[in-house]
N, C-alpha and C. Protein backbone atom coordinates (compact mmCIF):
# COMPACT_ATOMS: atom_id res chain seq x y z
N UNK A 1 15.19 -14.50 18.84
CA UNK A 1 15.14 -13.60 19.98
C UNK A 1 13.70 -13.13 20.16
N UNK A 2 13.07 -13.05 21.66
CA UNK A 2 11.85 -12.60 21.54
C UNK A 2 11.95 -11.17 21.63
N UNK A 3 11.31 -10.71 20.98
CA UNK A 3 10.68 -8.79 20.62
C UNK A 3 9.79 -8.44 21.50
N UNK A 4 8.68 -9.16 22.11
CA UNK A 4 7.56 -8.68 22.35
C UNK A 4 6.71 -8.38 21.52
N UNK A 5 7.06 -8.67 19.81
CA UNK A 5 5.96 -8.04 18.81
C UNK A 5 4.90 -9.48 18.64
N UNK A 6 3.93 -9.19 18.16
CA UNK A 6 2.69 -10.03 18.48
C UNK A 6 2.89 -11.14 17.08
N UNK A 7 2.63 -12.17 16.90
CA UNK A 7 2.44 -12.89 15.84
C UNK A 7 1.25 -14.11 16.18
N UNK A 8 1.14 -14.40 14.54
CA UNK A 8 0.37 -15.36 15.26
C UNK A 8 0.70 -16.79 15.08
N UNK A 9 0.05 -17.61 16.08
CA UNK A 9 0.46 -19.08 16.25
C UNK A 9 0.05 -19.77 15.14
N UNK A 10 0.71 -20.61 14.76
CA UNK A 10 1.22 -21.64 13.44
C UNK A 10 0.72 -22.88 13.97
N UNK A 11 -0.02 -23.34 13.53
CA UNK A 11 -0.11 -25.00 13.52
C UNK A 11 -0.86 -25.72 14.43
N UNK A 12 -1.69 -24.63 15.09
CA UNK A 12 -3.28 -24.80 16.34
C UNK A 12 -4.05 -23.76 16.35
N UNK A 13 -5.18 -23.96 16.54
CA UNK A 13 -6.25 -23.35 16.61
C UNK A 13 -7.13 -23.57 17.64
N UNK A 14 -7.85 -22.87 18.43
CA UNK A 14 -8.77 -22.73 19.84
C UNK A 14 -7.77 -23.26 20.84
N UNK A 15 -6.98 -22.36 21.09
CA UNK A 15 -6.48 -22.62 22.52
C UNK A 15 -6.97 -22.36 23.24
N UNK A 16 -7.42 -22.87 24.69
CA UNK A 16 -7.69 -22.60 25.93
C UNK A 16 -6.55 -23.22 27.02
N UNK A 17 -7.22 -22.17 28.52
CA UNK A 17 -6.13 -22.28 29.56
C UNK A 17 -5.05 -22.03 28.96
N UNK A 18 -3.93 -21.38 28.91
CA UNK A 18 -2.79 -21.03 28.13
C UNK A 18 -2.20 -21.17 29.86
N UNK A 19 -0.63 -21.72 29.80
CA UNK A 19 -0.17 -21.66 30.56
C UNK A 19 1.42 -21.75 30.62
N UNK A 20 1.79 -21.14 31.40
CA UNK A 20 3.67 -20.64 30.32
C UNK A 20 4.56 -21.77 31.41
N UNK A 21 5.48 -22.32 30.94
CA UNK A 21 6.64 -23.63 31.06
C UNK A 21 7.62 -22.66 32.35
N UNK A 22 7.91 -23.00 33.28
CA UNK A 22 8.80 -22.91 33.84
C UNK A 22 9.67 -21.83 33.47
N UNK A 23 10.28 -22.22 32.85
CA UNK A 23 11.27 -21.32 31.76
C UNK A 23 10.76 -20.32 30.84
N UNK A 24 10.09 -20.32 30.83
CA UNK A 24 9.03 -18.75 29.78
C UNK A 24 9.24 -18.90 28.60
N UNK A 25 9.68 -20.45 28.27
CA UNK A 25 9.80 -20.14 26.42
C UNK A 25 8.72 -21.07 25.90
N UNK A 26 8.26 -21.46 26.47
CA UNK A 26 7.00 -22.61 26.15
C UNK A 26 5.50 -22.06 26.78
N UNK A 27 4.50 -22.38 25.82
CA UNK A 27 3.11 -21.67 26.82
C UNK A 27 2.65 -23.64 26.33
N UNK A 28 2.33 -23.71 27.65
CA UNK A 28 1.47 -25.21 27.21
C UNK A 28 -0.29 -24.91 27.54
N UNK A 29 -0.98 -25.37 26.15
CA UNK A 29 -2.58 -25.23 26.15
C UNK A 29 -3.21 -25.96 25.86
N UNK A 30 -4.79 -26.36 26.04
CA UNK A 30 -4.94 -26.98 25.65
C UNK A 30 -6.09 -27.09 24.18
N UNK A 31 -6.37 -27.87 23.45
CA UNK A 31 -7.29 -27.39 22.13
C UNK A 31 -8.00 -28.65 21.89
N UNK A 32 -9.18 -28.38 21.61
CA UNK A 32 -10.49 -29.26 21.03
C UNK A 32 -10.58 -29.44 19.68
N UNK A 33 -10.39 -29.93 18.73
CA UNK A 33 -11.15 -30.04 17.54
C UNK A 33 -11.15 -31.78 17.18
N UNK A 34 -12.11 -31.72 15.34
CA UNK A 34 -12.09 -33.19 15.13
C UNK A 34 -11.11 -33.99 15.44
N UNK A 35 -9.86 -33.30 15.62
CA UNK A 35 -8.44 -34.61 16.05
C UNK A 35 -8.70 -34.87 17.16
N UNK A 36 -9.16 -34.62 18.54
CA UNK A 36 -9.41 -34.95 19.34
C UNK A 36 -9.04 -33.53 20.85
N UNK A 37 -9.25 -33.65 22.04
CA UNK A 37 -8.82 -33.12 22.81
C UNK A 37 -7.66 -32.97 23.20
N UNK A 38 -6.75 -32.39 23.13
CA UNK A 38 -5.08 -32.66 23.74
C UNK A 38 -4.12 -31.49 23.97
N UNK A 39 -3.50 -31.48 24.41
CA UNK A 39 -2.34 -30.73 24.93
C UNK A 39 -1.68 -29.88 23.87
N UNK A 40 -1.38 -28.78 23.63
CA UNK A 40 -0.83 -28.15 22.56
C UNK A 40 0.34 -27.47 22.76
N UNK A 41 1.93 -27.50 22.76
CA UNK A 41 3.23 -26.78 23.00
C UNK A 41 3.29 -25.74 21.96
N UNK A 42 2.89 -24.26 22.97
CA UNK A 42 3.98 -23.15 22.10
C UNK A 42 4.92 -22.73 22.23
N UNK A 43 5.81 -22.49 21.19
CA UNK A 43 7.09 -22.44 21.39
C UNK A 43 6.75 -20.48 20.97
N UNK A 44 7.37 -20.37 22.56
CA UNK A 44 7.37 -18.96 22.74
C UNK A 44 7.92 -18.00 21.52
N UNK A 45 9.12 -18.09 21.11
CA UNK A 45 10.15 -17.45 20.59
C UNK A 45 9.80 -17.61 18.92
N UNK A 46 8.97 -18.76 18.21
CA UNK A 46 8.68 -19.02 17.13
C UNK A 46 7.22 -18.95 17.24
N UNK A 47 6.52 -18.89 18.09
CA UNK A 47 5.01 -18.82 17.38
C UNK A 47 4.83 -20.47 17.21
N UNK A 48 5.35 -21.04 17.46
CA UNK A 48 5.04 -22.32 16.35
C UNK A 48 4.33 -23.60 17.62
N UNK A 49 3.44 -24.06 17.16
CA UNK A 49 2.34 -25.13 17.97
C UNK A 49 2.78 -26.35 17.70
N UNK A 50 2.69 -27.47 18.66
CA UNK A 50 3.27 -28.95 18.11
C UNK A 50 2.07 -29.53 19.27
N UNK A 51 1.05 -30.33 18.61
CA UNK A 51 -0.02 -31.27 19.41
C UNK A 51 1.22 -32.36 20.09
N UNK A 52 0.78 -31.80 21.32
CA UNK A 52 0.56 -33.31 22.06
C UNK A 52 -0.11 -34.73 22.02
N UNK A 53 -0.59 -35.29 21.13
CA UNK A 53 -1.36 -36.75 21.16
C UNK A 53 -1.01 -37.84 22.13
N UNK A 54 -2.22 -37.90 22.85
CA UNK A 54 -2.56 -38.74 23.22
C UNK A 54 -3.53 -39.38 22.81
N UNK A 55 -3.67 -40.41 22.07
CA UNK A 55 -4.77 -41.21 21.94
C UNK A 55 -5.19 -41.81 22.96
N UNK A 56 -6.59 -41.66 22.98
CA UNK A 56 -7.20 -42.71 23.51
C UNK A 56 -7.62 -41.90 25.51
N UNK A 57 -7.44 -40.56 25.07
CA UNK A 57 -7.28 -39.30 26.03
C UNK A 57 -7.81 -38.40 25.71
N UNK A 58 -8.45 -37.29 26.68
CA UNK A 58 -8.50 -36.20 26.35
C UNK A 58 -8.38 -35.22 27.56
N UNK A 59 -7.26 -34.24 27.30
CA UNK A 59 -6.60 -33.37 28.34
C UNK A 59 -7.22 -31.94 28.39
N UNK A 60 -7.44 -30.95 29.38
CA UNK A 60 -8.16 -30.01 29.67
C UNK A 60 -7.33 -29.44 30.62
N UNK A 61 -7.37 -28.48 30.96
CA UNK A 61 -7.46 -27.35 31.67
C UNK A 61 -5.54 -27.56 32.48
N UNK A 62 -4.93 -27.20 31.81
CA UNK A 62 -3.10 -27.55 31.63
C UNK A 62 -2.78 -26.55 32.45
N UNK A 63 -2.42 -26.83 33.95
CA UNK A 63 -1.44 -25.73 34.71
C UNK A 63 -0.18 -26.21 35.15
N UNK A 64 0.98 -25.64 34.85
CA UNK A 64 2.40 -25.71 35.15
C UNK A 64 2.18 -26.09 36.26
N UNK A 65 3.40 -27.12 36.49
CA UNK A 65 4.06 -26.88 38.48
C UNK A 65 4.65 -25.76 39.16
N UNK A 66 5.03 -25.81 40.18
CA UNK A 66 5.46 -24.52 40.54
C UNK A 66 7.27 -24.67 39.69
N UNK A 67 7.68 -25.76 39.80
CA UNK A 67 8.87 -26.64 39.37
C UNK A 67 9.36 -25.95 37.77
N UNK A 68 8.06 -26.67 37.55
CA UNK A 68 8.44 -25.84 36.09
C UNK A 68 8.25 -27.26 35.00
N UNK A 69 8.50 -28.33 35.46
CA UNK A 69 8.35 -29.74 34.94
C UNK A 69 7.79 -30.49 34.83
N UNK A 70 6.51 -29.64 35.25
CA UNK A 70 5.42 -31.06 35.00
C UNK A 70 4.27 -30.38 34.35
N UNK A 71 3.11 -30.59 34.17
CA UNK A 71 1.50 -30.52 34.31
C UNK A 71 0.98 -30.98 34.60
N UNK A 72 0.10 -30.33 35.27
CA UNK A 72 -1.31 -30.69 35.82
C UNK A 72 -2.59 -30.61 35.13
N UNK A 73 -3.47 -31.73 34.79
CA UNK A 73 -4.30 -32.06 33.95
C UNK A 73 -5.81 -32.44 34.09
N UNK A 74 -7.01 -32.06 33.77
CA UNK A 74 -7.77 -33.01 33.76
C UNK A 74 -7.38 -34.08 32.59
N UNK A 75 -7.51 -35.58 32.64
CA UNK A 75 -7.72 -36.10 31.43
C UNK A 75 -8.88 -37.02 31.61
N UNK A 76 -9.48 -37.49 30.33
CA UNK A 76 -10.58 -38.27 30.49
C UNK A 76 -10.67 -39.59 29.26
N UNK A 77 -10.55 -40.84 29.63
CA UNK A 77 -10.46 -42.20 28.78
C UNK A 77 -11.77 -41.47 27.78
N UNK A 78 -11.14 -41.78 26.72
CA UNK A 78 -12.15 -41.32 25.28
C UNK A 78 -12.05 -41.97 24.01
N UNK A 79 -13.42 -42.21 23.23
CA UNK A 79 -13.09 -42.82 22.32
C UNK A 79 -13.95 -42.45 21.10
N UNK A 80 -13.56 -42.33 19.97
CA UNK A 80 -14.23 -41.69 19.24
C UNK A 80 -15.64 -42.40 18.97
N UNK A 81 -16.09 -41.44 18.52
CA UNK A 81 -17.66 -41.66 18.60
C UNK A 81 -18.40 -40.64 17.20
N UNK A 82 -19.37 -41.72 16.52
CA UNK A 82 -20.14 -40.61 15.26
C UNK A 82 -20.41 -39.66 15.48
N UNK A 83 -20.43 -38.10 15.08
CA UNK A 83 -21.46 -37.63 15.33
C UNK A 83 -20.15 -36.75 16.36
N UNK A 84 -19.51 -36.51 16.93
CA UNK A 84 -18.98 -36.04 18.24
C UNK A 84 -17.70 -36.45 17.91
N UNK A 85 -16.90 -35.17 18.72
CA UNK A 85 -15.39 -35.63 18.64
C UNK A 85 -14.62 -36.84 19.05
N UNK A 86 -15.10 -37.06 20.18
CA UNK A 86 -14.93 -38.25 21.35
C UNK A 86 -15.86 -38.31 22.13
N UNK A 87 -16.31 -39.66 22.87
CA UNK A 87 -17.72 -40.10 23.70
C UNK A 87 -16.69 -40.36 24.96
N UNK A 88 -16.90 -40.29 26.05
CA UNK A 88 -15.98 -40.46 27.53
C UNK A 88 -15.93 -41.82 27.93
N UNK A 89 -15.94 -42.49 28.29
CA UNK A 89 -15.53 -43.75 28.61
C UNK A 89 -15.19 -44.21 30.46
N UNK A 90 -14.63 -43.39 30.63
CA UNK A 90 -14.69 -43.37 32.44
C UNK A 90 -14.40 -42.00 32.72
N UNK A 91 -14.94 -41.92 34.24
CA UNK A 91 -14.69 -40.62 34.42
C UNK A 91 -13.52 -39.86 34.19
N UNK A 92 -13.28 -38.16 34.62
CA UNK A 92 -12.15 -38.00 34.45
C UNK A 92 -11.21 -38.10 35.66
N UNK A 93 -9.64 -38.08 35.48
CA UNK A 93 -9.06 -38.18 36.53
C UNK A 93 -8.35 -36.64 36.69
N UNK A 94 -7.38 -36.64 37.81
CA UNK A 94 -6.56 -35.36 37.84
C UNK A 94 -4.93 -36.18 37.63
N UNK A 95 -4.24 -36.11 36.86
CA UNK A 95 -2.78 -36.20 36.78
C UNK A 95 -1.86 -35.50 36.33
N UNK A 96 -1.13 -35.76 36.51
CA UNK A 96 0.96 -34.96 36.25
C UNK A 96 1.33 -35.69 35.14
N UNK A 97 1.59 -34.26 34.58
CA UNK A 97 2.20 -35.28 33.23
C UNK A 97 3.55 -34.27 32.92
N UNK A 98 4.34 -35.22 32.36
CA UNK A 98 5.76 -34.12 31.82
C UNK A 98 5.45 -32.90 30.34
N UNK A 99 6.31 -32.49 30.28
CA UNK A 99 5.96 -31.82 28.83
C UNK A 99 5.48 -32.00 27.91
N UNK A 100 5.95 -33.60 27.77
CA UNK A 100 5.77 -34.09 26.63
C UNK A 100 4.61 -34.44 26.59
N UNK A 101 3.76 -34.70 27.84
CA UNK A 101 2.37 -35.22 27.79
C UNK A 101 2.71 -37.02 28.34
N UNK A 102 3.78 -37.34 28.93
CA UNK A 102 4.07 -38.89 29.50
C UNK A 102 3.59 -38.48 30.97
N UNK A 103 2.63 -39.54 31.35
CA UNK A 103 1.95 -39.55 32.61
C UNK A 103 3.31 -39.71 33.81
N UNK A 104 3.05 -38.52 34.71
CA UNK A 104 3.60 -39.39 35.90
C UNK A 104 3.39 -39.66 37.03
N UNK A 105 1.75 -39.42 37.06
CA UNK A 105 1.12 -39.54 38.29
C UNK A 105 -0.30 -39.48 38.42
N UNK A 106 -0.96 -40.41 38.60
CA UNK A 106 -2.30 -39.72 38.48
C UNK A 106 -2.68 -39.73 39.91
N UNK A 107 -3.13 -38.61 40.49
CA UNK A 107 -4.10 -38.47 41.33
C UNK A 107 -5.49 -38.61 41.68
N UNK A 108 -6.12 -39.48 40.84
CA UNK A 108 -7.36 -39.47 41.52
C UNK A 108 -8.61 -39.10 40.52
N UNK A 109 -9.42 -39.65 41.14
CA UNK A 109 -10.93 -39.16 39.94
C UNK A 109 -11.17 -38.13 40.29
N UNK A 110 -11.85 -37.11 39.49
CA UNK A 110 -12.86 -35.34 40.16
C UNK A 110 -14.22 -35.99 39.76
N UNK A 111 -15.00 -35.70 40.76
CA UNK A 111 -16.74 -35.96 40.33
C UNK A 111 -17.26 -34.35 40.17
N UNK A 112 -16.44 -34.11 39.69
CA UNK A 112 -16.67 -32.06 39.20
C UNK A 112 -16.67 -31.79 37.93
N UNK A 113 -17.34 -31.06 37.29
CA UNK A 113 -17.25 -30.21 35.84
C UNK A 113 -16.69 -29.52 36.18
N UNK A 114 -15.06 -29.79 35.92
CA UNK A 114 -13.77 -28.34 36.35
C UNK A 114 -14.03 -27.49 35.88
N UNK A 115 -13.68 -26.53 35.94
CA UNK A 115 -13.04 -25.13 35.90
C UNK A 115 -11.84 -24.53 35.88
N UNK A 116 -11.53 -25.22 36.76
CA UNK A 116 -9.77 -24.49 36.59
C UNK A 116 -8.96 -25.33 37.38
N UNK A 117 -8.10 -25.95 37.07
CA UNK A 117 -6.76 -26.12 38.31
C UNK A 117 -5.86 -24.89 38.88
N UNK A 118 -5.03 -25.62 40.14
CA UNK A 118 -4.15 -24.38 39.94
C UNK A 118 -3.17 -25.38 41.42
N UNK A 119 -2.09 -25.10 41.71
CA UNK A 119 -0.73 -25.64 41.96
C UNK A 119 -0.98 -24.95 43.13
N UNK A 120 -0.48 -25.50 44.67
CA UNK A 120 -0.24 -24.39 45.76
C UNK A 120 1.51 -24.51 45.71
N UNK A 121 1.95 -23.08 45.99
CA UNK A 121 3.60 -22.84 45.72
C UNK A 121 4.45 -23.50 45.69
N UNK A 122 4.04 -24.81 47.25
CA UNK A 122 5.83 -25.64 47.11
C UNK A 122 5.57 -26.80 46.09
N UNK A 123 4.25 -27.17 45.33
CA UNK A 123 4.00 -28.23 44.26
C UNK A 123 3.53 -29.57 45.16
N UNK A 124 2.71 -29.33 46.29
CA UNK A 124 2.53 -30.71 47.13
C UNK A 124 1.16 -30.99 46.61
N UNK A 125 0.56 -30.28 46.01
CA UNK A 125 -1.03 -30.04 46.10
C UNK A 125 -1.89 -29.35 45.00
N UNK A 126 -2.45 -29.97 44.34
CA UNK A 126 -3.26 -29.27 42.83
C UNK A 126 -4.63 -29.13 43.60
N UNK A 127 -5.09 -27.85 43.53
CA UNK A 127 -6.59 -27.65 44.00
C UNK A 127 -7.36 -27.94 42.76
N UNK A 128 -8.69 -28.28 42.90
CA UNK A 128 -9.85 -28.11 41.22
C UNK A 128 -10.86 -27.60 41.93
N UNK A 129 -11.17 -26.57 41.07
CA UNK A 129 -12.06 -25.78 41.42
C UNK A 129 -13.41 -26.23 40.17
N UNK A 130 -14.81 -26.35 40.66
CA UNK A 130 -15.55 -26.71 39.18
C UNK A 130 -16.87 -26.77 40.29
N UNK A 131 -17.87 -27.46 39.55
CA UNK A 131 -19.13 -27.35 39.61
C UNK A 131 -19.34 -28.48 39.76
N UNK A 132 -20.33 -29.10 41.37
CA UNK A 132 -20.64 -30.72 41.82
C UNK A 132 -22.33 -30.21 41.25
N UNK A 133 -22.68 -31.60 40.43
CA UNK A 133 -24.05 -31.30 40.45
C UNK A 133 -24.83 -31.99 41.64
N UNK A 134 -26.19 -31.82 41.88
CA UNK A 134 -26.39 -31.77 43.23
C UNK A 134 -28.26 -32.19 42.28
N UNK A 135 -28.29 -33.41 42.36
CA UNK A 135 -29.99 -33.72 41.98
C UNK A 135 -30.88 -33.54 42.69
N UNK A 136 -31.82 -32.53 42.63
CA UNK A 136 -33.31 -32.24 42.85
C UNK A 136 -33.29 -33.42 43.78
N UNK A 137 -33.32 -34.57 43.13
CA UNK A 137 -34.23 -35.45 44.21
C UNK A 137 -33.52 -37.22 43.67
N UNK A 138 -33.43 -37.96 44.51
CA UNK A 138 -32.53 -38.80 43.45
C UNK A 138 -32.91 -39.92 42.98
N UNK A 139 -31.95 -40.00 41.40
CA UNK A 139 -32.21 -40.42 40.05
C UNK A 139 -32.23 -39.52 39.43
N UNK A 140 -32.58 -38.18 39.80
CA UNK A 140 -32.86 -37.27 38.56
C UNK A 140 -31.95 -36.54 38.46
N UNK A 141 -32.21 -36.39 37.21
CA UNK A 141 -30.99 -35.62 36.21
C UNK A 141 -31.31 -33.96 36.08
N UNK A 142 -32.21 -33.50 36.91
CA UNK A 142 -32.77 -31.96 37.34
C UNK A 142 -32.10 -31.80 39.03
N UNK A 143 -31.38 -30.45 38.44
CA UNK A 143 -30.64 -30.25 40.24
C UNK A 143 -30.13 -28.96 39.87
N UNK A 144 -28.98 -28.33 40.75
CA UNK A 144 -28.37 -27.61 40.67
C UNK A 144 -26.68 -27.88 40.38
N UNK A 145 -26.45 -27.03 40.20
CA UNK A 145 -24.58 -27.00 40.02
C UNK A 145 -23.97 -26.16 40.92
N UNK A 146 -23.72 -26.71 42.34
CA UNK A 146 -23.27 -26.36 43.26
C UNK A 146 -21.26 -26.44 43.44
N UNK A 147 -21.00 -24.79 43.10
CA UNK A 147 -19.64 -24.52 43.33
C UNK A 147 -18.90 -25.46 44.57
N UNK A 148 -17.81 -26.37 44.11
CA UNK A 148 -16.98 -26.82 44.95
C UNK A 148 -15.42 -27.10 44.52
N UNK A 149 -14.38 -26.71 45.51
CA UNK A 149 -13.08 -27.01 45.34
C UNK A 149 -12.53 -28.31 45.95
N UNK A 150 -11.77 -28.94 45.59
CA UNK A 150 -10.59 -30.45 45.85
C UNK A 150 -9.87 -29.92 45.95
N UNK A 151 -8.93 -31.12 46.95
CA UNK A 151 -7.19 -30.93 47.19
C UNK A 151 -6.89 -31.84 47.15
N UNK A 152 -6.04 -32.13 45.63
CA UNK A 152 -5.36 -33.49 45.32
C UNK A 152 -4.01 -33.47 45.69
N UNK A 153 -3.47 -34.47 46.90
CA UNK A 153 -1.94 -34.15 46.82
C UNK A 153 -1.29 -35.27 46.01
N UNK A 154 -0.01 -34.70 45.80
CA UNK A 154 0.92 -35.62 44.67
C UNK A 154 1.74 -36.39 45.47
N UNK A 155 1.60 -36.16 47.00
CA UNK A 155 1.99 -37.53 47.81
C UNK A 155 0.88 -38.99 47.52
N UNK A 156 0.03 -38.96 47.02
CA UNK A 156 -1.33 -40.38 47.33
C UNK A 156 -1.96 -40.22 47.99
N UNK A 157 -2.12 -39.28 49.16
CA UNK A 157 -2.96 -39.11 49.98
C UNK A 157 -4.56 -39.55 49.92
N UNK A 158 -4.85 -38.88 48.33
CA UNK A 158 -6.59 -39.33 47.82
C UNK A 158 -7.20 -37.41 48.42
N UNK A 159 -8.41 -37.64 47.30
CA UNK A 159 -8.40 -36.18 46.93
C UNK A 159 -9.00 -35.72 48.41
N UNK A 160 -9.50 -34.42 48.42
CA UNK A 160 -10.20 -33.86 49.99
C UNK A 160 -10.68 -32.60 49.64
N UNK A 161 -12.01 -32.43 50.07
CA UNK A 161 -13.05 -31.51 49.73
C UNK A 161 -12.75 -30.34 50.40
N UNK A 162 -12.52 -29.52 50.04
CA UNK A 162 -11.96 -27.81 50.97
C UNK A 162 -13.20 -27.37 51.35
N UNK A 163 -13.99 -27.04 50.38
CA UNK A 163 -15.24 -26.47 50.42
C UNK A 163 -16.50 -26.97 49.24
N UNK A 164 -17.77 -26.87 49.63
CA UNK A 164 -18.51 -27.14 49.38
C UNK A 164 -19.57 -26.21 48.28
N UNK A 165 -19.35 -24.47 49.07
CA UNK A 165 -20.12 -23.36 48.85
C UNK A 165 -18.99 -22.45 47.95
N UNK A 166 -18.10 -22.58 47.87
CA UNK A 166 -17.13 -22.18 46.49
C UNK A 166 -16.32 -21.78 45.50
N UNK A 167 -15.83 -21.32 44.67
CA UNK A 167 -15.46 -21.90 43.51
C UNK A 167 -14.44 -20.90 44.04
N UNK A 168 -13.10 -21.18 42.21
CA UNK A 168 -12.20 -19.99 42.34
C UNK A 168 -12.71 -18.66 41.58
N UNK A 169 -12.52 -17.35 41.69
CA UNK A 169 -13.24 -16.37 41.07
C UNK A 169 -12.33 -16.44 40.00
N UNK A 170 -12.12 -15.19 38.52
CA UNK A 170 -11.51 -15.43 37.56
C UNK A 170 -10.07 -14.95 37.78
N UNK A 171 -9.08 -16.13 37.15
CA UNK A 171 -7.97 -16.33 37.27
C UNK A 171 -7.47 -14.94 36.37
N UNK A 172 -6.55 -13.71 36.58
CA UNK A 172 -5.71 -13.30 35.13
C UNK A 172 -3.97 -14.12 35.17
N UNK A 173 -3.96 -13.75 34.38
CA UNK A 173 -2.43 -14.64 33.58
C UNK A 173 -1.21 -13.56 34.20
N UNK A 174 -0.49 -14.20 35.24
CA UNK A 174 0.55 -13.35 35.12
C UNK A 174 1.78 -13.64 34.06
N UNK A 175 2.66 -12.40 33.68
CA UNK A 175 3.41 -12.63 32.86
C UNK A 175 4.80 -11.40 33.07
N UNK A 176 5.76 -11.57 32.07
CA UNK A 176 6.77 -10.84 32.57
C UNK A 176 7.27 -10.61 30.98
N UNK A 177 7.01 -9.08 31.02
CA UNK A 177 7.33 -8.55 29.22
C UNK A 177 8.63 -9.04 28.79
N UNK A 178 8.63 -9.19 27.25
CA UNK A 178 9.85 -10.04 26.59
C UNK A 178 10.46 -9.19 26.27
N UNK A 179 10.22 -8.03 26.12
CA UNK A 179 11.21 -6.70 25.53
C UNK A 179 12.34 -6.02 26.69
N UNK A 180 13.23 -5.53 26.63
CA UNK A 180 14.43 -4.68 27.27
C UNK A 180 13.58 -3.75 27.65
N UNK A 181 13.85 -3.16 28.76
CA UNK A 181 13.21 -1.87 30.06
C UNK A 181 11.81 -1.41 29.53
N UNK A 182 10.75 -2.52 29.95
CA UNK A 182 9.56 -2.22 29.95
C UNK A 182 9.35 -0.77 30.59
N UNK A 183 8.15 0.14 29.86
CA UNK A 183 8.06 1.16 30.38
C UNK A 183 7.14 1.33 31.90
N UNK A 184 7.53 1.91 32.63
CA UNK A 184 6.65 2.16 33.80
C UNK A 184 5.26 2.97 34.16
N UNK A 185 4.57 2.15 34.30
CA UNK A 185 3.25 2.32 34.30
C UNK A 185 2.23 3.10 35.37
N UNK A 186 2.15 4.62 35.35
CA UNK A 186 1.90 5.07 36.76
C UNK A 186 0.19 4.72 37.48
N UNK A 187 0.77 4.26 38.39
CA UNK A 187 -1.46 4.03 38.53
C UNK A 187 -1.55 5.28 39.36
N UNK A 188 -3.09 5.60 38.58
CA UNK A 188 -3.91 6.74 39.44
C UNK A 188 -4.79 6.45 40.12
N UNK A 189 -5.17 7.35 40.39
CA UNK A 189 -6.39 6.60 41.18
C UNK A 189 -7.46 7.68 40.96
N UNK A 190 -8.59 7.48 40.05
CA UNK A 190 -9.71 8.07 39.81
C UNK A 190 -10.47 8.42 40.44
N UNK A 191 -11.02 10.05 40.16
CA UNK A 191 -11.94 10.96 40.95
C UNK A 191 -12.85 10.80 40.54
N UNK A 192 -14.01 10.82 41.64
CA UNK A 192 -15.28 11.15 41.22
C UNK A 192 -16.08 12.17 40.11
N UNK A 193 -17.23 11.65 39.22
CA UNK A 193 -17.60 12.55 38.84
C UNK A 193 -18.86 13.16 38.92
């Protein structure tokens, strides 16, 4: 039964993007270390972490569907390499994958250093929000990192540039307390001093 009392997670370490399953008993994240990049399932109610592996992959920035059944992913062909966790191999793409981490769709390459995904409500459409670099002058590897968002739909359509000038500001996590009659929280509104 969940309490709401805090524990800590079993069996992963450096989660990022945390993102909760449909059903609120799963947070799916994702984690970096020497095993490689990949998908990480918490099981809400136990604390307890189970890697996703994918070999021969590496998954980033994990947002639910609106559905509740899928994810949305950067992933990127990877292969290990001395010296480094994994070396990239082709760019990355944007795809849907089930829980388990089984592909079921890929949408498309990002020529972006993401930032964040995120789902529009009825699930037709994953925006990426990230950083296009933009070279000084070209060939060169001196430029700027100019904020831009995509709209990948999960019909095939092929991705489409919203904007150019930018990004999403910072996301917070909504959530819905695990405990019986959360207490009510009065907002004030602060006076000058």
């Amino acid at each position: 039964m969940d309490t709401g009392a805090t524990r800590a997670v079993t069996g992963a370490r450096s989660l990022q993007s945390p993102t909760f399953s449909g059903d609120g008993r799963t947070v799916i994240a994702s984690t970096s270390d020497e095993f490689g990049q990949d998908l990480v399932r918490v099981n809400v109610g136990t604390a307890a972490a189970q890697r996703v592996e994918t070999p021969g992959f590496a998954e980033e920035h994990p947002v639910v569907s609106p559905s509740g059944d899928a994810v949305a992913v950067v992933r990127t062909p990877v292969v290990p390499a001395p010296g480094t966790y994994f070396r990239p191999t082709e760019d990355p793409h944007v795809v849907v994958l089930d829980l388990r981490g089984n592909l079921l769709q890929d949408l498309g390459q990002v020529h972006l250093e993401v930032d964040r995904l995120a789902w529009s409500s009825d699930g037709s459409t994953v925006a990426v929000a990230g950083d296009d670099f933009v070279p000084s002058e070209p060939g060169s590897d001196v430029g700027s990192a100019d904020p831009a968002i995509w709209s990948f739909s999960v019909t095939g359509a092929g991705p489409v540039r919203l904007s150019s000038t930018a990004g999403f500001a910072g996301a917070g996590l909504a959530f819905r307390p695990t405990f019986p009659n959360p207490p009510t929280i009065e907002r004030r509104t602060r006076g000058r001093r």
